[in-house]
PDB file of N, CA and C in Angstrom:
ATOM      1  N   UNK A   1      78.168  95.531 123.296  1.00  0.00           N
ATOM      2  CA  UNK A   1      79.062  94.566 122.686  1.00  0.00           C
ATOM      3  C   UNK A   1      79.233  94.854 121.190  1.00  0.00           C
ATOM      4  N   UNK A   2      78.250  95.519 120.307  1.00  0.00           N
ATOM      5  CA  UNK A   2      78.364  95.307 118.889  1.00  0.00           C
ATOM      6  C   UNK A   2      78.930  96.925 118.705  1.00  0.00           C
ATOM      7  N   UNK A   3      79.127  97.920 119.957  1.00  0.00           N
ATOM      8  CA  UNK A   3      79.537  99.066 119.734  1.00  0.00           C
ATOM      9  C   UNK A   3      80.999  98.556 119.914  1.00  0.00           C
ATOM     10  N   UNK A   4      81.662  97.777 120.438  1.00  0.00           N
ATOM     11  CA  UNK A   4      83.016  97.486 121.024  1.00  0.00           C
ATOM     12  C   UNK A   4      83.537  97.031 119.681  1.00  0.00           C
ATOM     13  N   UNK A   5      83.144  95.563 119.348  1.00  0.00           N
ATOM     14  CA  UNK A   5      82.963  95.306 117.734  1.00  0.00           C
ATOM     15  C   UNK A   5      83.399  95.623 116.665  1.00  0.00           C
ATOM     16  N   UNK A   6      82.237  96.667 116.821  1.00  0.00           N
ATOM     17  CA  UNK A   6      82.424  98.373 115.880  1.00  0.00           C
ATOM     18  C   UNK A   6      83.429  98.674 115.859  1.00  0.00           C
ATOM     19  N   UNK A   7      84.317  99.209 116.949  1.00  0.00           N
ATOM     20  CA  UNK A   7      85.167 100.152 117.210  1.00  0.00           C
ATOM     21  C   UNK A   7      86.383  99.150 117.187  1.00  0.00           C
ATOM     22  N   UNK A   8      86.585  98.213 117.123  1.00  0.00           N
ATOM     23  CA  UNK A   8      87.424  97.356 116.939  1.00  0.00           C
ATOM     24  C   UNK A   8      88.088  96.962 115.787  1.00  0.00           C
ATOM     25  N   UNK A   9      86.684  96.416 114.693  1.00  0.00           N
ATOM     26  CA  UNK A   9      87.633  96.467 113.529  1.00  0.00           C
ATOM     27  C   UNK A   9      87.540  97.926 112.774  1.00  0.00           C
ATOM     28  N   UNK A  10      86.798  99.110 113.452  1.00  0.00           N
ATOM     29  CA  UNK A  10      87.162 100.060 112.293  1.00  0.00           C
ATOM     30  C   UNK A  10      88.802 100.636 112.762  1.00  0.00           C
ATOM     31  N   UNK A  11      89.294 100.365 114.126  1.00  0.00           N
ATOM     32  CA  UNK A  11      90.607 100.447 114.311  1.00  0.00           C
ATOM     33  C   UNK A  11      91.505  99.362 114.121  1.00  0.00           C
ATOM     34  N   UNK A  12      91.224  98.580 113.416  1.00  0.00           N
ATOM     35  CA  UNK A  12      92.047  97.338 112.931  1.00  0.00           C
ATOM     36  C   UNK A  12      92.132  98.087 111.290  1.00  0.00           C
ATOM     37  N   UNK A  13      91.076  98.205 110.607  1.00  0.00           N
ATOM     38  CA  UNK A  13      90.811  98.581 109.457  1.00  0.00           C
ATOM     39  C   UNK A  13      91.881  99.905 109.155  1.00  0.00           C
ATOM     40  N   UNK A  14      91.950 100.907 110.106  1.00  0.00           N
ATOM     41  CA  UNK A  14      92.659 102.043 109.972  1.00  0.00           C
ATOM     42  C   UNK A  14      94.365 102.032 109.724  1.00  0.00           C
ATOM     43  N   UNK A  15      94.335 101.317 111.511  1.00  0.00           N
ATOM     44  CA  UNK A  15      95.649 100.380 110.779  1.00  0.00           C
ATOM     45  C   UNK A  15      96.603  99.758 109.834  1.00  0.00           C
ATOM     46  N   UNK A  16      95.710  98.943 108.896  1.00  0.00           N
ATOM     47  CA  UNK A  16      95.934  98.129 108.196  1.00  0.00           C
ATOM     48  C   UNK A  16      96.124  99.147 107.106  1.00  0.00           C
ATOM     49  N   UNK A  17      94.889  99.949 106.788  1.00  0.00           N
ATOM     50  CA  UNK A  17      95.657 101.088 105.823  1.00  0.00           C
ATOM     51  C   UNK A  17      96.642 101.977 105.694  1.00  0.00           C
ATOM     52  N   UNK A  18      97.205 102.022 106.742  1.00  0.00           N
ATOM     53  CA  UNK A  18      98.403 103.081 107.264  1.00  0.00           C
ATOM     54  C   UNK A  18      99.417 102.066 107.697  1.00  0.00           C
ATOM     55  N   UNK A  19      99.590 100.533 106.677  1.00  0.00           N
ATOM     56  CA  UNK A  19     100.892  99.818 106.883  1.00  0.00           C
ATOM     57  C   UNK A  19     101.749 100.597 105.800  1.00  0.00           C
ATOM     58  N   UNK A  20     103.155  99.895 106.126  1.00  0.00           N
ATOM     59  CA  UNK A  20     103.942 100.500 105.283  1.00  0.00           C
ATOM     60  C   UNK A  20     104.569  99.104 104.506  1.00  0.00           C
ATOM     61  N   UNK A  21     105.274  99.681 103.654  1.00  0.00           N
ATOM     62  CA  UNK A  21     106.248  98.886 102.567  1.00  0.00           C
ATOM     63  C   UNK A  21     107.188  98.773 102.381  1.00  0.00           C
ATOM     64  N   UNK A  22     108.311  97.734 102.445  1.00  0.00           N
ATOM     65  CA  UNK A  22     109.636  97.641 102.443  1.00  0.00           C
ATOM     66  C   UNK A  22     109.915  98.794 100.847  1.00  0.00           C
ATOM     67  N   UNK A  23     111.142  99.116 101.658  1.00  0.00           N
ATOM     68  CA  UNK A  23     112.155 100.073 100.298  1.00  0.00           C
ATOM     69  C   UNK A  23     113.011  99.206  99.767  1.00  0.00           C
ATOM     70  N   UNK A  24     113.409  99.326  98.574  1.00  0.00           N
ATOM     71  CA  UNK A  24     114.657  98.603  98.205  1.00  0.00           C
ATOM     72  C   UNK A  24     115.952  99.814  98.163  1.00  0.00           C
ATOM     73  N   UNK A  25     117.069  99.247  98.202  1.00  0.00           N
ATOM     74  CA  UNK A  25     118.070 100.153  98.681  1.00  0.00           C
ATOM     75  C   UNK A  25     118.499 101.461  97.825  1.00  0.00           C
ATOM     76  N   UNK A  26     117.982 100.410  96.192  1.00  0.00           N
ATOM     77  CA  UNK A  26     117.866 101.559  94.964  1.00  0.00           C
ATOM     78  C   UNK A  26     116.376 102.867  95.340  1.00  0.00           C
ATOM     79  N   UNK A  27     115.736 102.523  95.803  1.00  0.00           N
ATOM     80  CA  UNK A  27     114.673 103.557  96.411  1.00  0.00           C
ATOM     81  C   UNK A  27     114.769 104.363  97.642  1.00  0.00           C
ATOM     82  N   UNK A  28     115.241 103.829  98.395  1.00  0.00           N
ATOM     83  CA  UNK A  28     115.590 104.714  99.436  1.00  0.00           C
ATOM     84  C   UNK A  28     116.035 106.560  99.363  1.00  0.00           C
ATOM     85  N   UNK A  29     115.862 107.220 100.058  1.00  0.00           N
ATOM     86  CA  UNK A  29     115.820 108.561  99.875  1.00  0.00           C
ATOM     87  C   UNK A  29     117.324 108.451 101.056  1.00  0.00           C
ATOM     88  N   UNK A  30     118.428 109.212 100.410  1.00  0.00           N
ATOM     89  CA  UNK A  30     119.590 109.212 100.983  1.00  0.00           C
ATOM     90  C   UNK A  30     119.360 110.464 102.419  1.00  0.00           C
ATOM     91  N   UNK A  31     120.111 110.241 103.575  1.00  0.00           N
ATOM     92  CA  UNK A  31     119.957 110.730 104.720  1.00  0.00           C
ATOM     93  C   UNK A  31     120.701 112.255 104.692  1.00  0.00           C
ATOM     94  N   UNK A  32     119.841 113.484 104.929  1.00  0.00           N
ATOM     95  CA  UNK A  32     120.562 114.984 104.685  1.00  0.00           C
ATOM     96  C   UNK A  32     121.253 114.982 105.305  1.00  0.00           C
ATOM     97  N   UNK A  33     122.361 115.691 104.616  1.00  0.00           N
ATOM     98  CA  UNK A  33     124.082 115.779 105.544  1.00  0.00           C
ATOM     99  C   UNK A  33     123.682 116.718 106.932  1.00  0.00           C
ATOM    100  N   UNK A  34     123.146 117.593 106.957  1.00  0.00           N
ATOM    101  CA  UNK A  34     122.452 117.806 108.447  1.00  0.00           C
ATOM    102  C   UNK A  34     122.249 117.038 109.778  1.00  0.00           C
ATOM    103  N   UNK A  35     121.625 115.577 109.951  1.00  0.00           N
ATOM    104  CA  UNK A  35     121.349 114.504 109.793  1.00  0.00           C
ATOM    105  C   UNK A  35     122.959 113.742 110.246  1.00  0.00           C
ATOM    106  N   UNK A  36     123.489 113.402 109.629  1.00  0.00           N
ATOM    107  CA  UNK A  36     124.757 112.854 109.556  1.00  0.00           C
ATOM    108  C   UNK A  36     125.768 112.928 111.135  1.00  0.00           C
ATOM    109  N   UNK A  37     125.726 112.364 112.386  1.00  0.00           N
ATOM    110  CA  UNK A  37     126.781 113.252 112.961  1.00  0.00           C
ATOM    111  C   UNK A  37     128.343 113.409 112.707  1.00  0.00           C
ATOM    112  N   UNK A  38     128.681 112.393 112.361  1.00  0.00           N
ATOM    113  CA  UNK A  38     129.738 112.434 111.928  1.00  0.00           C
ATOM    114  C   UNK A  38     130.597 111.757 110.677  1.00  0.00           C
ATOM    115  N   UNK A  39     130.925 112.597 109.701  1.00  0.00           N
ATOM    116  CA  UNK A  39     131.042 112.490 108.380  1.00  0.00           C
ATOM    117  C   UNK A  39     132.211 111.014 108.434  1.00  0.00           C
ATOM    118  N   UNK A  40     133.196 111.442 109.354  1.00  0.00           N
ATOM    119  CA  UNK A  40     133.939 110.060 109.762  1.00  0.00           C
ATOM    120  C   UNK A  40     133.821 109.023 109.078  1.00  0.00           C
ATOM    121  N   UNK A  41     132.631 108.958 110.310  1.00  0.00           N
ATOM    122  CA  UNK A  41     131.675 106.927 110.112  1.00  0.00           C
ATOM    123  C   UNK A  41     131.282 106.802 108.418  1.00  0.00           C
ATOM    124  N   UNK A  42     131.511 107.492 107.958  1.00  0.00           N
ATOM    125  CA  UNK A  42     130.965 107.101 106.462  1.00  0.00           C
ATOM    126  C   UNK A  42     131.823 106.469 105.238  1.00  0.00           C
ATOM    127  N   UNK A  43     133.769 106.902 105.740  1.00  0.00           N
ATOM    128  CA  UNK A  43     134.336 106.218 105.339  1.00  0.00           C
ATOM    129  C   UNK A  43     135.035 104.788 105.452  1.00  0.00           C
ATOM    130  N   UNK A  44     135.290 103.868 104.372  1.00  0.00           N
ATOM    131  CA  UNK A  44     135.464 102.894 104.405  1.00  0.00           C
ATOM    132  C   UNK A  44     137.104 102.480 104.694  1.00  0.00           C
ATOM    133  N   UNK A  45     136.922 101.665 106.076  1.00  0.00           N
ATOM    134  CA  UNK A  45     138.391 101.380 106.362  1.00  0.00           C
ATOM    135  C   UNK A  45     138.341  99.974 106.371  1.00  0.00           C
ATOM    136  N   UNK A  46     139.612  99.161 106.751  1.00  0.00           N
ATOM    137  CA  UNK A  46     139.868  97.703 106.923  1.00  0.00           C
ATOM    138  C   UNK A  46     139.103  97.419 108.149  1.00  0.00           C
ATOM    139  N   UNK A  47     138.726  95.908 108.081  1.00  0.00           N
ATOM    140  CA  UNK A  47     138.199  95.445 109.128  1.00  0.00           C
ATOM    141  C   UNK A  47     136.672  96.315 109.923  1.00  0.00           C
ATOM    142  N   UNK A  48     136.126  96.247 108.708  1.00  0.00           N
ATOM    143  CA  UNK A  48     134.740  96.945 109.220  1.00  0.00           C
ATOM    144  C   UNK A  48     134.038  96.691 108.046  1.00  0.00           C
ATOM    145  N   UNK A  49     132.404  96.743 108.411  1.00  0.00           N
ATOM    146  CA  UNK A  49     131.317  96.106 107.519  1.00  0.00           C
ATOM    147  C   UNK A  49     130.447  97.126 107.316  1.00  0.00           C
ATOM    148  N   UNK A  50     129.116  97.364 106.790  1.00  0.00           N
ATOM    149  CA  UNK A  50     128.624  97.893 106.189  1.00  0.00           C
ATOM    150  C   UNK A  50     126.982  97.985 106.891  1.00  0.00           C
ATOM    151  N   UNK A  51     126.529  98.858 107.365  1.00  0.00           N
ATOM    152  CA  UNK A  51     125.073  98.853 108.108  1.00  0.00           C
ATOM    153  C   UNK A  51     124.694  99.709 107.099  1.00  0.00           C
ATOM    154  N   UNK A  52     123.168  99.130 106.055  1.00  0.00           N
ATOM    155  CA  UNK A  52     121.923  99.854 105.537  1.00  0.00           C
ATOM    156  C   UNK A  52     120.419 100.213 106.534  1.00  0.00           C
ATOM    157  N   UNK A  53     120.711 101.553 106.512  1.00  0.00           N
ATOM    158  CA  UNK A  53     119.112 101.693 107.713  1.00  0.00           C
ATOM    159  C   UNK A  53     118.473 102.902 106.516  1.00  0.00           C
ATOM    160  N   UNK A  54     117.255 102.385 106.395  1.00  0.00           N
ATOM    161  CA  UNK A  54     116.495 103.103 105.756  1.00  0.00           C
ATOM    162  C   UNK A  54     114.871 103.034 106.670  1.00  0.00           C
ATOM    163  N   UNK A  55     114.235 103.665 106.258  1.00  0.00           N
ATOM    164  CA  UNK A  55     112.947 103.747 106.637  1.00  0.00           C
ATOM    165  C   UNK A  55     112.118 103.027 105.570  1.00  0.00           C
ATOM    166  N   UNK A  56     110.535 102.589 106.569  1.00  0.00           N
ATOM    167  CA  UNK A  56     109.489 102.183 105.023  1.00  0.00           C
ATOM    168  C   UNK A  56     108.795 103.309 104.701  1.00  0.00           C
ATOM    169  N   UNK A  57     108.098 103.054 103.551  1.00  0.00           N
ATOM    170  CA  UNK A  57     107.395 103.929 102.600  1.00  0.00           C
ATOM    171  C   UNK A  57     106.065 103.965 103.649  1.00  0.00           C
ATOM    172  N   UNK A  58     104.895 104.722 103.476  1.00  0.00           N
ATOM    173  CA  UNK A  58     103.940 104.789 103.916  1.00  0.00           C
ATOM    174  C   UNK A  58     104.081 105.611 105.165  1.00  0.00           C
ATOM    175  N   UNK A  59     102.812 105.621 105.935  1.00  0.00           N
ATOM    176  CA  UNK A  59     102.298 106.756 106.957  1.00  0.00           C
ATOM    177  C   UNK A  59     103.068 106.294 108.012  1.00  0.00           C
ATOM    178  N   UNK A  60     103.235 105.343 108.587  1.00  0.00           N
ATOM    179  CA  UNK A  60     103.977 105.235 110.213  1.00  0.00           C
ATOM    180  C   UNK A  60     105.711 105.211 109.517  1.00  0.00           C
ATOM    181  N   UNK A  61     106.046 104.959 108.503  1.00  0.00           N
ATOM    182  CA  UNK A  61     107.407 105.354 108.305  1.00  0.00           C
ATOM    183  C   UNK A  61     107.567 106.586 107.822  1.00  0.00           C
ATOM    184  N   UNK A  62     106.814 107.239 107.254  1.00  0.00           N
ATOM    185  CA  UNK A  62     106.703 108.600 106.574  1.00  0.00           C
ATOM    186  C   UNK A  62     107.683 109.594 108.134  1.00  0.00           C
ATOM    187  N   UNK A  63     106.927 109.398 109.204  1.00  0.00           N
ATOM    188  CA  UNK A  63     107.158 110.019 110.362  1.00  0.00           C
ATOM    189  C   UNK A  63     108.294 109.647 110.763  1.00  0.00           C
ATOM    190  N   UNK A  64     109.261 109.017 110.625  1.00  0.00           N
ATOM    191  CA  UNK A  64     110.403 108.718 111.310  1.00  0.00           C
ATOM    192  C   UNK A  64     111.511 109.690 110.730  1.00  0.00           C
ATOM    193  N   UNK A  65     112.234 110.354 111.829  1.00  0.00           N
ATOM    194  CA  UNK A  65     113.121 111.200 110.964  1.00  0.00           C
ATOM    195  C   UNK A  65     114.478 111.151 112.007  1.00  0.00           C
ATOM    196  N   UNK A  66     114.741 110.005 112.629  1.00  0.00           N
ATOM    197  CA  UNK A  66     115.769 109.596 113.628  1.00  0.00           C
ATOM    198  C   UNK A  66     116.770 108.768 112.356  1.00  0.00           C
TER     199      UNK A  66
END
């Protein structure tokens, strides 16, 4: 029981260090035109709105590259 315990919060603990942190939009690292599928969607026409997708800072957002 105190090995389970153990192993419990040192994987809670690990976790918790490898959260991440909201970006603000001025921080964000812009997406490589590589990346991009179609240059299109990027211009601004009538009757359409505006989607911000960024990733967070830290280790489980570090990895996202979708």
């Amino acid at each position: 029981m105190v090995v389970k315990n153990g192993l419990a919060c040192g994987i809670m603990l690990a976790l918790v260090g490898c959260a991440t942190k909201p970006v603000s939009n001025e921080q964000a690292t812009p997406v490589p035109e590589k990346q991009i599928i179609s240059t299109a969607l990027l211009e601004k026409r009538d009757g359409t709105g505006e989607v911000i997708i960024k990733r967070d800072s830290g280790f489980f957002g570090s990895a996202c590259f979708s």
